[in-house]
N, C-alpha and C. Protein backbone atom coordinates (compact mmCIF):
# COMPACT_ATOMS: atom_id res chain seq x y z
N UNK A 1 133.16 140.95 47.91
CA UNK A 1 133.93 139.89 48.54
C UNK A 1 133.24 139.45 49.83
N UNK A 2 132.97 138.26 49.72
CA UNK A 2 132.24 137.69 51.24
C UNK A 2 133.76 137.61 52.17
N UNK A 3 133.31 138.35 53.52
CA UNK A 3 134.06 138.48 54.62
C UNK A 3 133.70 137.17 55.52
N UNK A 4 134.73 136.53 55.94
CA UNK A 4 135.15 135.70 56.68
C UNK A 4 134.97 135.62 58.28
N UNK A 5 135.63 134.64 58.74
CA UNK A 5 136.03 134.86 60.02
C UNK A 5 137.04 134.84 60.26
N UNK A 6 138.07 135.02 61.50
CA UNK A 6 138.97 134.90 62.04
C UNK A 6 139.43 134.26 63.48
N UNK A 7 140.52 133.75 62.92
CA UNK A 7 140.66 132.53 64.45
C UNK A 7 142.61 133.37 64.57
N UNK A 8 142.57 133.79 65.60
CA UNK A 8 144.03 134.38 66.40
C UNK A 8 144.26 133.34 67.42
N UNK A 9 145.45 133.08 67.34
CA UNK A 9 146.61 132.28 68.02
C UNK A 9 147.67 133.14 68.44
N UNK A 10 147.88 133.62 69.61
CA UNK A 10 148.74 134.23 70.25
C UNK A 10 149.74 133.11 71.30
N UNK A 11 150.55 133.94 71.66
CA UNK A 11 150.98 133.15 72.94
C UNK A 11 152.67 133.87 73.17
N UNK A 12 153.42 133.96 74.21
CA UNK A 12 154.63 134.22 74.22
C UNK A 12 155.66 133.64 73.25
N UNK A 13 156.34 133.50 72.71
CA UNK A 13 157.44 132.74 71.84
C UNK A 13 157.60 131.54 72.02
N UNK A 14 157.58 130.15 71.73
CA UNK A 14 157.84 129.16 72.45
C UNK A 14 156.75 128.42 73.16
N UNK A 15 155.69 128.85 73.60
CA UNK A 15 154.50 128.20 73.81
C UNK A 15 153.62 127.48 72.84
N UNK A 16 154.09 126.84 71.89
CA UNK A 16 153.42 126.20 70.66
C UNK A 16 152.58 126.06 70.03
N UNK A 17 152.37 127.88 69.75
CA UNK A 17 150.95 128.30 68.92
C UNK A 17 150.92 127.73 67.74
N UNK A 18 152.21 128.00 66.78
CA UNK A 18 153.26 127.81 65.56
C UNK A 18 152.42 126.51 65.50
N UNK A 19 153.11 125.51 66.19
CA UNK A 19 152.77 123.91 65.99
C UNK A 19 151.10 124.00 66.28
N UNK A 20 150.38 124.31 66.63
CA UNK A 20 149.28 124.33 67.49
C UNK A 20 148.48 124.57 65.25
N UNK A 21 148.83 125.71 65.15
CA UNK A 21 148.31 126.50 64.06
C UNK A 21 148.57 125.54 63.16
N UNK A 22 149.62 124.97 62.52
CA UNK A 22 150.10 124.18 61.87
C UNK A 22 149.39 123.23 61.80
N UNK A 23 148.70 121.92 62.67
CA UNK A 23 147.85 121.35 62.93
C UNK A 23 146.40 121.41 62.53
N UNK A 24 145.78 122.59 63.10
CA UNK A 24 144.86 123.48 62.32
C UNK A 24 144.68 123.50 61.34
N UNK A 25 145.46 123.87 60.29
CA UNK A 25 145.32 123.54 58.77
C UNK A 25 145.67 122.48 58.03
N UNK A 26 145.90 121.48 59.31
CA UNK A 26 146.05 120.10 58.27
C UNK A 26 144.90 119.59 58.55
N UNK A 27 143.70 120.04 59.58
CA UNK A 27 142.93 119.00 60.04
C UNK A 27 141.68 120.03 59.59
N UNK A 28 141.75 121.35 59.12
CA UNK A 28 140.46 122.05 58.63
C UNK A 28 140.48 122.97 57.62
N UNK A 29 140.24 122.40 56.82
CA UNK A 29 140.65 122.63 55.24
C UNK A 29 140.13 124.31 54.50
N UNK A 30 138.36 124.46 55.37
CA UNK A 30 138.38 126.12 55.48
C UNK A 30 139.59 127.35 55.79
N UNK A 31 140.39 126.83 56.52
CA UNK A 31 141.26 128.06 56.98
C UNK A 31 142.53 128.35 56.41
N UNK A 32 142.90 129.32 55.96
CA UNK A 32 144.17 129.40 55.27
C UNK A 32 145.19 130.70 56.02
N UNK A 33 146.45 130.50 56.19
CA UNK A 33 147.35 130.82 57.00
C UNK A 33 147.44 132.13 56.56
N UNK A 34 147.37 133.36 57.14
CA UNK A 34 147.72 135.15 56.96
C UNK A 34 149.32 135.23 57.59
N UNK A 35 149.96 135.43 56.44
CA UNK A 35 151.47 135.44 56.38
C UNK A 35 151.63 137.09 56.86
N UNK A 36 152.43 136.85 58.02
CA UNK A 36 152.74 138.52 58.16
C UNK A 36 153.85 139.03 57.62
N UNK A 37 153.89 140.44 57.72
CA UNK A 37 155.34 141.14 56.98
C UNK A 37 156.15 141.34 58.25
N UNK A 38 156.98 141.32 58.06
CA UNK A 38 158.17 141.43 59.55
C UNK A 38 159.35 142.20 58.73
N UNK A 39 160.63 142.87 59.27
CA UNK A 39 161.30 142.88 59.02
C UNK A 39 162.65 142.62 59.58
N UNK A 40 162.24 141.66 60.47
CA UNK A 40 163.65 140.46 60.89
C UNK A 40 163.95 139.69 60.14
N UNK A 41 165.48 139.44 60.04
CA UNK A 41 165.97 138.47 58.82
C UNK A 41 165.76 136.76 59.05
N UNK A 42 165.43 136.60 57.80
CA UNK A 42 165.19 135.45 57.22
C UNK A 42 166.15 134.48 58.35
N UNK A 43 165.06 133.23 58.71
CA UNK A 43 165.98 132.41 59.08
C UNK A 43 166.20 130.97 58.14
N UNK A 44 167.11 130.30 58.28
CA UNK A 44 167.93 129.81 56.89
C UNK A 44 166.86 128.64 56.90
N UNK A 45 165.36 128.66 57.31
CA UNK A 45 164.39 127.26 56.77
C UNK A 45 163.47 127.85 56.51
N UNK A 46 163.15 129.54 56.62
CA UNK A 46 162.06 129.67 56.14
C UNK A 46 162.30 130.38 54.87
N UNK A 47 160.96 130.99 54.28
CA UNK A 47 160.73 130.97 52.92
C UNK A 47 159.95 132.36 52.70
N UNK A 48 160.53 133.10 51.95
CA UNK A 48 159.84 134.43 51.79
C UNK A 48 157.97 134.32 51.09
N UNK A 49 156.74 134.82 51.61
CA UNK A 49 155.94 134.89 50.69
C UNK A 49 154.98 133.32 51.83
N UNK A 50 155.99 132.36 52.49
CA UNK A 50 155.23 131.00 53.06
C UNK A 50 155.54 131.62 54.31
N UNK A 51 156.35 131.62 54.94
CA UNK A 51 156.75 131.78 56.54
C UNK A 51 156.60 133.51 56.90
N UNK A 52 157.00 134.21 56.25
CA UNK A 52 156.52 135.63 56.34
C UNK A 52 156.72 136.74 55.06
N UNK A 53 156.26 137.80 54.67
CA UNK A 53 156.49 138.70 53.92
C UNK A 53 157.94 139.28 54.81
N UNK A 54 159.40 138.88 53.88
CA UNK A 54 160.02 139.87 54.91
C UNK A 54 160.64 141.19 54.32
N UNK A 55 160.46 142.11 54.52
CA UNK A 55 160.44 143.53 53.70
C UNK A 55 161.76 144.44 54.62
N UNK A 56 161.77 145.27 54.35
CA UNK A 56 163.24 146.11 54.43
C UNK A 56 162.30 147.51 55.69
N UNK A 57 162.79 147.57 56.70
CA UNK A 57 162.28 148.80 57.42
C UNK A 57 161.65 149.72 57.19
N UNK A 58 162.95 150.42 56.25
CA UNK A 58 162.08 151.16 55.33
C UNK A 58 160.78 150.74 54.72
N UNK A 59 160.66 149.88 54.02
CA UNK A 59 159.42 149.39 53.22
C UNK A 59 158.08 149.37 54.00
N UNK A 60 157.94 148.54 55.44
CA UNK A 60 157.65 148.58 56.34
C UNK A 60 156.76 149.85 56.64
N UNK A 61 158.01 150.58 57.16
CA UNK A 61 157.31 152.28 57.44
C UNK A 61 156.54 152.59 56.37
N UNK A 62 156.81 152.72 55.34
CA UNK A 62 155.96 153.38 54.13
C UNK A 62 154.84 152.96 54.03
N UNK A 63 154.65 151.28 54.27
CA UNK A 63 153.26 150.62 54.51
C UNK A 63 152.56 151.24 55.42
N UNK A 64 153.27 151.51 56.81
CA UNK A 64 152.27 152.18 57.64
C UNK A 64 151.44 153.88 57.29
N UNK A 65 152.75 154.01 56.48
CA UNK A 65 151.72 155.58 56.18
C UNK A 65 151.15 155.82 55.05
N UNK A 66 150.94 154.33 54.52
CA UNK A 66 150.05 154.28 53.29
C UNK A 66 148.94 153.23 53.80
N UNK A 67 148.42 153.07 55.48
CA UNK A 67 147.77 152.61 56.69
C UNK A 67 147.17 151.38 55.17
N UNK A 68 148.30 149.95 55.16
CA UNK A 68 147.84 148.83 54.37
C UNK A 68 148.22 147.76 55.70
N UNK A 69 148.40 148.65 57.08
CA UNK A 69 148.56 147.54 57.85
C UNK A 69 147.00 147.29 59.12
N UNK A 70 146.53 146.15 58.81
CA UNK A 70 145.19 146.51 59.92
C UNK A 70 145.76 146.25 61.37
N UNK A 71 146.95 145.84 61.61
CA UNK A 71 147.81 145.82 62.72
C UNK A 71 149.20 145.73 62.35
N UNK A 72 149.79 146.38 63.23
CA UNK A 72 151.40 146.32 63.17
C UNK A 72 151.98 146.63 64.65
N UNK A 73 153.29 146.07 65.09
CA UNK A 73 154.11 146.12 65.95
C UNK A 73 155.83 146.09 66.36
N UNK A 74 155.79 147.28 66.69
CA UNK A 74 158.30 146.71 67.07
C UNK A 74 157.68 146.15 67.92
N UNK A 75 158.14 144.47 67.79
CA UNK A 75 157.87 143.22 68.84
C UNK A 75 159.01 143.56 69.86
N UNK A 76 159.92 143.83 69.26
CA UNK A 76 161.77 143.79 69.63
C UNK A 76 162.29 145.06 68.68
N UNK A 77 163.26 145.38 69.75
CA UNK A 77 163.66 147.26 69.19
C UNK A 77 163.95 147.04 67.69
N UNK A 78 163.36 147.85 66.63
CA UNK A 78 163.67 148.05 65.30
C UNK A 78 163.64 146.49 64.32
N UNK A 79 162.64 145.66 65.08
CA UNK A 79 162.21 144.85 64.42
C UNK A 79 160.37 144.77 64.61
N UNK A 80 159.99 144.86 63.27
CA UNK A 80 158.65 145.00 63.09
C UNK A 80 157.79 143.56 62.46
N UNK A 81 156.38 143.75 63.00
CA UNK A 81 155.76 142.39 62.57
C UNK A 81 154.41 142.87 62.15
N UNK A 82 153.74 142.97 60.98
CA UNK A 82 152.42 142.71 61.32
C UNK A 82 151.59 142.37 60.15
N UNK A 83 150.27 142.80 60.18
CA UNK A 83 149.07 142.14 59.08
C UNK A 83 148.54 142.99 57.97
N UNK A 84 148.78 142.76 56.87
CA UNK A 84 148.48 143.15 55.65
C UNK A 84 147.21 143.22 55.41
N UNK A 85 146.41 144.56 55.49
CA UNK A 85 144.87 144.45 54.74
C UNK A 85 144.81 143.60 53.70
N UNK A 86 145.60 143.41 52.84
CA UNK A 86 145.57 142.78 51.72
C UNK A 86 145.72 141.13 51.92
N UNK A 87 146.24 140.81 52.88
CA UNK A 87 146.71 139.73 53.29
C UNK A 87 145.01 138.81 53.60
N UNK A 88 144.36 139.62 54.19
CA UNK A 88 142.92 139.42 54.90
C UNK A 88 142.34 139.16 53.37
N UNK A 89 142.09 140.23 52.78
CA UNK A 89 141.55 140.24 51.37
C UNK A 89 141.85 138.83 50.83
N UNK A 90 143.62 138.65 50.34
CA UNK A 90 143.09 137.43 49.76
C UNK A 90 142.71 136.37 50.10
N UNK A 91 142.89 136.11 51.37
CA UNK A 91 142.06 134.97 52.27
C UNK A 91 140.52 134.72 51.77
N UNK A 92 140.06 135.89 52.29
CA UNK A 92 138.34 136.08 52.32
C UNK A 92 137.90 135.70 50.77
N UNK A 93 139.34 136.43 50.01
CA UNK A 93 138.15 136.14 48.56
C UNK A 93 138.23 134.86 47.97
N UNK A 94 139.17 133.83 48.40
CA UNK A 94 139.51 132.10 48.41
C UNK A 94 138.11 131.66 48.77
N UNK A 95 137.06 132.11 49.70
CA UNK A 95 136.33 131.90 50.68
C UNK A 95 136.47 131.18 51.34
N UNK A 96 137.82 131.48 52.75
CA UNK A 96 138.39 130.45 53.34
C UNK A 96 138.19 132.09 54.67
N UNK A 97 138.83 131.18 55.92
CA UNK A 97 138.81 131.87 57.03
C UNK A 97 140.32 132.17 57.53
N UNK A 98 140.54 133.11 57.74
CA UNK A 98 141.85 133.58 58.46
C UNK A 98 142.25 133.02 59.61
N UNK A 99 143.39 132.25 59.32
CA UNK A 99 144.28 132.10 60.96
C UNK A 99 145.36 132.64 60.96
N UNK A 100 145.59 133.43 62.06
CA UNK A 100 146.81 134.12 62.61
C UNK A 100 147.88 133.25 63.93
N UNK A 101 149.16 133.17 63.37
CA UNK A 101 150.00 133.20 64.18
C UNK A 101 150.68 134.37 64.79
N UNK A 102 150.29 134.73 65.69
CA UNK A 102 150.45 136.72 65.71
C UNK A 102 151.12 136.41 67.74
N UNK A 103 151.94 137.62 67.83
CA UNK A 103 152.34 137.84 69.08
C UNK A 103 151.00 138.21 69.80
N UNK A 104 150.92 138.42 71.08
CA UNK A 104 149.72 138.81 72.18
C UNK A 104 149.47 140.35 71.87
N UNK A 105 150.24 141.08 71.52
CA UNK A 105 149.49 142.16 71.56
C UNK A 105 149.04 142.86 70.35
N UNK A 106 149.50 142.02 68.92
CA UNK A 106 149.14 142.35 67.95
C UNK A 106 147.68 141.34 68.00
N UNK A 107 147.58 140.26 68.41
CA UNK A 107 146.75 139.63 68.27
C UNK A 107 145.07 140.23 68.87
N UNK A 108 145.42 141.18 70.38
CA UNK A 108 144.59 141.70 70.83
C UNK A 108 144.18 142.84 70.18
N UNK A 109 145.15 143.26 69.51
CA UNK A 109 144.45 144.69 68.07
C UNK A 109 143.82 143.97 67.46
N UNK A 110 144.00 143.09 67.04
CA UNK A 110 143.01 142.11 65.81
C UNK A 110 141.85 142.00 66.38
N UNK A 111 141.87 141.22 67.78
CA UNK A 111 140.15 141.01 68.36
C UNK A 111 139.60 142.35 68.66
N UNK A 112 140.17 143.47 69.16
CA UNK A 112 139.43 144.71 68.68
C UNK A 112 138.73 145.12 67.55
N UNK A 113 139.73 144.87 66.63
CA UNK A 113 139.55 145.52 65.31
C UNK A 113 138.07 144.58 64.62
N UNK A 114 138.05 143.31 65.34
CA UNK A 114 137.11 142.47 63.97
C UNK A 114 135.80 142.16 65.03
N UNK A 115 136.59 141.98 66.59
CA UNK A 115 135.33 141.55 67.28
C UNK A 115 134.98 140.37 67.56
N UNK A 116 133.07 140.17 67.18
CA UNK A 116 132.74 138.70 67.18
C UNK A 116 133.30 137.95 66.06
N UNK A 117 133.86 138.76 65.03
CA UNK A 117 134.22 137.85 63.67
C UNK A 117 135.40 137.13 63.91
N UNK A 118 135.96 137.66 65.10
CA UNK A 118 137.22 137.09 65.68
C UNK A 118 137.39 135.78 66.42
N UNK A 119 137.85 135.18 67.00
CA UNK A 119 138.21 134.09 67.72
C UNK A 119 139.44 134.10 68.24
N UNK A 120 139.99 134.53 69.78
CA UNK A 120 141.20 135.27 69.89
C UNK A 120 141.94 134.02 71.02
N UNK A 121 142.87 133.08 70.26
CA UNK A 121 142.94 131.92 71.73
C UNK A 121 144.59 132.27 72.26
N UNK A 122 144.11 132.55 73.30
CA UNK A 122 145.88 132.76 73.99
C UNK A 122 146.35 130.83 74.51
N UNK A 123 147.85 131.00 73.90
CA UNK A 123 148.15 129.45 74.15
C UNK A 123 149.40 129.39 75.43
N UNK A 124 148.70 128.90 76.65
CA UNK A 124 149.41 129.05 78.02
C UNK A 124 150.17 128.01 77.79
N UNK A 125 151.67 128.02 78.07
CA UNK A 125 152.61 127.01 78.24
C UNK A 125 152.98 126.52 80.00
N UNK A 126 152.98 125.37 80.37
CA UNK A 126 153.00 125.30 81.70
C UNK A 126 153.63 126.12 82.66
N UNK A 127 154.61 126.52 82.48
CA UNK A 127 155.22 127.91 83.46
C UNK A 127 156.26 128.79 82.46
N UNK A 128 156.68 129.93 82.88
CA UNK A 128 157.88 130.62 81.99
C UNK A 128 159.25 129.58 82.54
N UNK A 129 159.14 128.61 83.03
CA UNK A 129 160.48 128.02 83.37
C UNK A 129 160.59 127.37 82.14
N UNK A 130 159.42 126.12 81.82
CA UNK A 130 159.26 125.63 80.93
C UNK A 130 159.61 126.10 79.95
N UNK A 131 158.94 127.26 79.19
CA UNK A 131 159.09 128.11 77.90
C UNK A 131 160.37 128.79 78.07
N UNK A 132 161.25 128.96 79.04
CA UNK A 132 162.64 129.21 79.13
C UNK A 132 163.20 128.16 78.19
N UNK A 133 163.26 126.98 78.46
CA UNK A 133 163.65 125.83 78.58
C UNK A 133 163.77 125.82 77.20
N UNK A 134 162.39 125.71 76.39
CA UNK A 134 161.87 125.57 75.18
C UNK A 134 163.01 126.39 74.10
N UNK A 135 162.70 127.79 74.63
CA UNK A 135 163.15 128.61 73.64
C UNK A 135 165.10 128.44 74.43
N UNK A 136 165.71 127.67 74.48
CA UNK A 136 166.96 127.95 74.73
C UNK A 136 167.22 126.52 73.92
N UNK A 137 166.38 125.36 74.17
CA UNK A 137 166.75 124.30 73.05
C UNK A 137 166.89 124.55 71.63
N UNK A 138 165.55 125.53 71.65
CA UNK A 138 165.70 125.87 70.01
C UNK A 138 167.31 126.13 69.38
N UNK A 139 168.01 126.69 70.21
CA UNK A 139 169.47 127.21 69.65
C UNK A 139 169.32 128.06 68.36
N UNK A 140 168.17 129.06 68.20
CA UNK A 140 167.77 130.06 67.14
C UNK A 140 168.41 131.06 67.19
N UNK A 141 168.43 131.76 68.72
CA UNK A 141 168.63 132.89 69.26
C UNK A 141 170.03 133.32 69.58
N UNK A 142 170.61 134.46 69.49
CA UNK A 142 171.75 134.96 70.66
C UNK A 142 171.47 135.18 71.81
N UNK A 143 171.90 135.20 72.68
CA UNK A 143 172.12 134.99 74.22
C UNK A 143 171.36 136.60 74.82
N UNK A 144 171.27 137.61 73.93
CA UNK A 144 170.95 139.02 73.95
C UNK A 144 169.67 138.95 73.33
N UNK A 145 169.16 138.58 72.27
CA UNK A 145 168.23 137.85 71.74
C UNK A 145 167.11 136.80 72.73
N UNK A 146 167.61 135.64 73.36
CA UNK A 146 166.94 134.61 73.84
C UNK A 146 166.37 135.57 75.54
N UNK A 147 167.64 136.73 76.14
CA UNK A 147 166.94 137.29 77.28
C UNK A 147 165.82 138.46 76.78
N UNK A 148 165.95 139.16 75.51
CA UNK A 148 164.56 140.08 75.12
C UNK A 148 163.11 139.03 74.91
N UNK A 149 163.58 137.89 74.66
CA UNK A 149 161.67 137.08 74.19
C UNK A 149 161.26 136.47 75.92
N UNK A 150 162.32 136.25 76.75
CA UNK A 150 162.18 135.94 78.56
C UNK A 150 161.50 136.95 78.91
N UNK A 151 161.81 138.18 78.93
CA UNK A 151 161.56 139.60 78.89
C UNK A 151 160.37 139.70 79.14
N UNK A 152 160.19 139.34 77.57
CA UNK A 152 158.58 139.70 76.73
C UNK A 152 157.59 138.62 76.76
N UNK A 153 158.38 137.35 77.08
CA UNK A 153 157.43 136.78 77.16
C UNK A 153 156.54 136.68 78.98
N UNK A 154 157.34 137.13 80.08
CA UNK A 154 157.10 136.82 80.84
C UNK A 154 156.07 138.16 80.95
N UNK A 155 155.82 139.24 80.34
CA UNK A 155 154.96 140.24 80.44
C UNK A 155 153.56 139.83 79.35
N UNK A 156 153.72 138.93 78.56
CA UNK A 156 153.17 138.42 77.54
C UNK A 156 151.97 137.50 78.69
N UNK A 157 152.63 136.65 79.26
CA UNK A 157 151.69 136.03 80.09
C UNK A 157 150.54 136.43 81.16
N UNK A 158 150.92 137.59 81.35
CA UNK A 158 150.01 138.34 82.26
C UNK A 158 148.73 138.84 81.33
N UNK A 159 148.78 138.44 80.41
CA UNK A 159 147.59 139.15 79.37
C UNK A 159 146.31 138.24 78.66
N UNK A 160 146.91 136.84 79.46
CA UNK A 160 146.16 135.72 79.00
C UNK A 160 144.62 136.49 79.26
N UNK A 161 144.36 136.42 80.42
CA UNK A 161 142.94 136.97 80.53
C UNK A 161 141.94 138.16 79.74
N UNK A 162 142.58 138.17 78.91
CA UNK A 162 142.34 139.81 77.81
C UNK A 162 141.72 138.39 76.67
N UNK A 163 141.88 137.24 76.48
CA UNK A 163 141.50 136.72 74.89
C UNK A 163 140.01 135.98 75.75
N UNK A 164 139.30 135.21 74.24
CA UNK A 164 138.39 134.69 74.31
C UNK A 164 138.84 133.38 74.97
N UNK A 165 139.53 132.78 74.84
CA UNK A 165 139.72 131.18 75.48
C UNK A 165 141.68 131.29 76.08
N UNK A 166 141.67 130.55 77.20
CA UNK A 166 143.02 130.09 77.06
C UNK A 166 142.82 128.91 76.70
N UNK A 167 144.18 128.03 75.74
CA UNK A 167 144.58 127.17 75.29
C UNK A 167 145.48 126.63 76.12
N UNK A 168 145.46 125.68 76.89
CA UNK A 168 146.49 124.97 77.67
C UNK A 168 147.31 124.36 76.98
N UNK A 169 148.83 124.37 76.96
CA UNK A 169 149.63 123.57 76.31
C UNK A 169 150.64 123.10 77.26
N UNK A 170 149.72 121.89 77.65
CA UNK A 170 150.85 121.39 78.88
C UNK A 170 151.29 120.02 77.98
N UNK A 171 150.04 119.47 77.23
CA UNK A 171 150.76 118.19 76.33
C UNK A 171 150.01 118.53 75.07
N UNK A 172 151.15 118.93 74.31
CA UNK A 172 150.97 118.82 72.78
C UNK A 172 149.36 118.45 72.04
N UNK A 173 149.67 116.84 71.96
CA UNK A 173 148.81 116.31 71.59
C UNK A 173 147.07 116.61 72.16
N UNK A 174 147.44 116.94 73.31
CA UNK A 174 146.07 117.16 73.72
C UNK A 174 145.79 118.38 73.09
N UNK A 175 146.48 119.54 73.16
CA UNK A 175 146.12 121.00 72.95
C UNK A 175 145.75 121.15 71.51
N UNK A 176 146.35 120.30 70.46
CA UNK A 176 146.61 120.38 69.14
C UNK A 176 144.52 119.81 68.97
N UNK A 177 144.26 118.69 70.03
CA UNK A 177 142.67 118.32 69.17
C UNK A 177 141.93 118.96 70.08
N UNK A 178 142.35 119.59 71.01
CA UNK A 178 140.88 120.74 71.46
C UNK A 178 140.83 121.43 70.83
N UNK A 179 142.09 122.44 69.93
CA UNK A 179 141.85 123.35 68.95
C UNK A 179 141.23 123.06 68.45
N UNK A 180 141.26 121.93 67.52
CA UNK A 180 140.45 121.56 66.11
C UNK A 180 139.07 121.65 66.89
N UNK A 181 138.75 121.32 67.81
CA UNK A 181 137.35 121.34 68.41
C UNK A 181 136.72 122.51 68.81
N UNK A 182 137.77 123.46 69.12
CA UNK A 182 136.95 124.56 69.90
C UNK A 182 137.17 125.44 68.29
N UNK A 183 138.40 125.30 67.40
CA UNK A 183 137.71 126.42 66.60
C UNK A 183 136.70 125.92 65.05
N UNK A 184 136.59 124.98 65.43
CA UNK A 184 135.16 124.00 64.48
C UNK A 184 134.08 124.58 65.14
N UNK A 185 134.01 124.60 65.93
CA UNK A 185 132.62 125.05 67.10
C UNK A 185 132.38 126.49 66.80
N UNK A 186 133.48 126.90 66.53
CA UNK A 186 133.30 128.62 66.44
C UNK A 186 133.01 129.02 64.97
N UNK A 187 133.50 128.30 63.49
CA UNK A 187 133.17 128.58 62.34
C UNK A 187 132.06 127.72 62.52
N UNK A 188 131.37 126.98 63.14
CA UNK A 188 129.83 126.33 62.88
C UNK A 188 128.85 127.36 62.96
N UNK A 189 129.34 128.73 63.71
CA UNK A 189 128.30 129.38 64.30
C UNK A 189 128.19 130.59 63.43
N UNK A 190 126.68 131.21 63.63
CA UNK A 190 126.84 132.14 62.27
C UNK A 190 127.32 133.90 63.03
């Protein structure tokens, strides 16, 4: 199987990696999306197998000690997220390149784990007031819920300096075509 590259998209919750990534694969046809396994419940627009593998705790654990995860993380107490060796596999053998929508610190196991094969972009949202803001419009969350991702995300931001690029996302549109530019630049290279 010819091995690939990898392009990671991190960022706190709400800083618009999601949309950022999304973009990405409409505008570069090499890269195909690595669906993670989580085991937080389904929310009523996404889609088991497209938006995430979502598996039962239990199931979860057993993956880890049958080590089919090349990263995993409790993002949030007794809720788990992470990346399927297998997940990588079938990417690579499409002969397409991996993009991750991954939290910051699973994302930074990944640029460990792969390296130069990696491409690790942390996506800065203009302040945590802002991304307050963001993630309270959404109306996704409980009120117990929306203060654990404030939490996490405001410790999330201190880590920007750990990736290969920050991604500014102060306007959408702009952030969405430097991606396409900076990670074109990076699969050009051998």
């Amino acid at each position: 199987m010819q091995e690939g590259k990898l392009i990671i998209f991190s960022a706190p919750s709400g800083a618009g990696k999601t949309t950022i990534v999304h973009h990405l694969l409409g505008k570069i046809p090499a890269l195909e999306f690595s669906i993670s396994a989580t085991t937080r419940t389904k929310r009523f627009d996404e889609v088991h197998g497209r938006d995430y593998y979502f598996i039962s705790k239990e199931e979860f654990l057993h993956k880890i000690a049958k080590k089919e995860f090349v990263e995993f993380e409790e993002v949030y107490t007794g809720t788990f997220y992470g990346t399927l060796r297998s997940e990588i596999e079938r990417i690579w053998s499409q002969g397409k390149h991996v993009i991750f929508d991954i939290d910051v610190e699973g994302g930074l196991h990944l640029k460990k784990k792969f390296g130069d094969q990696a491409l690790a972009v942390f996506v800065q949202p203009p302040s945590l007031e802002i991304l307050i803001e963001r993630l309270t419009s959404r109306g996704t969350d409980s009120d117990e819920k929306l203060a654990e991702r404030i939490v996490k995300a405001d410790k999330e931001l201190k880590y920007a300096n750990r990736f290969d690029v920050i991604q500014k996302n102060y306007d959408l549109e702009t952030a969405c075509s430097e991606a396409v530019e900076l990670v074109s630049n990076f699969l050009e290279r051998d």
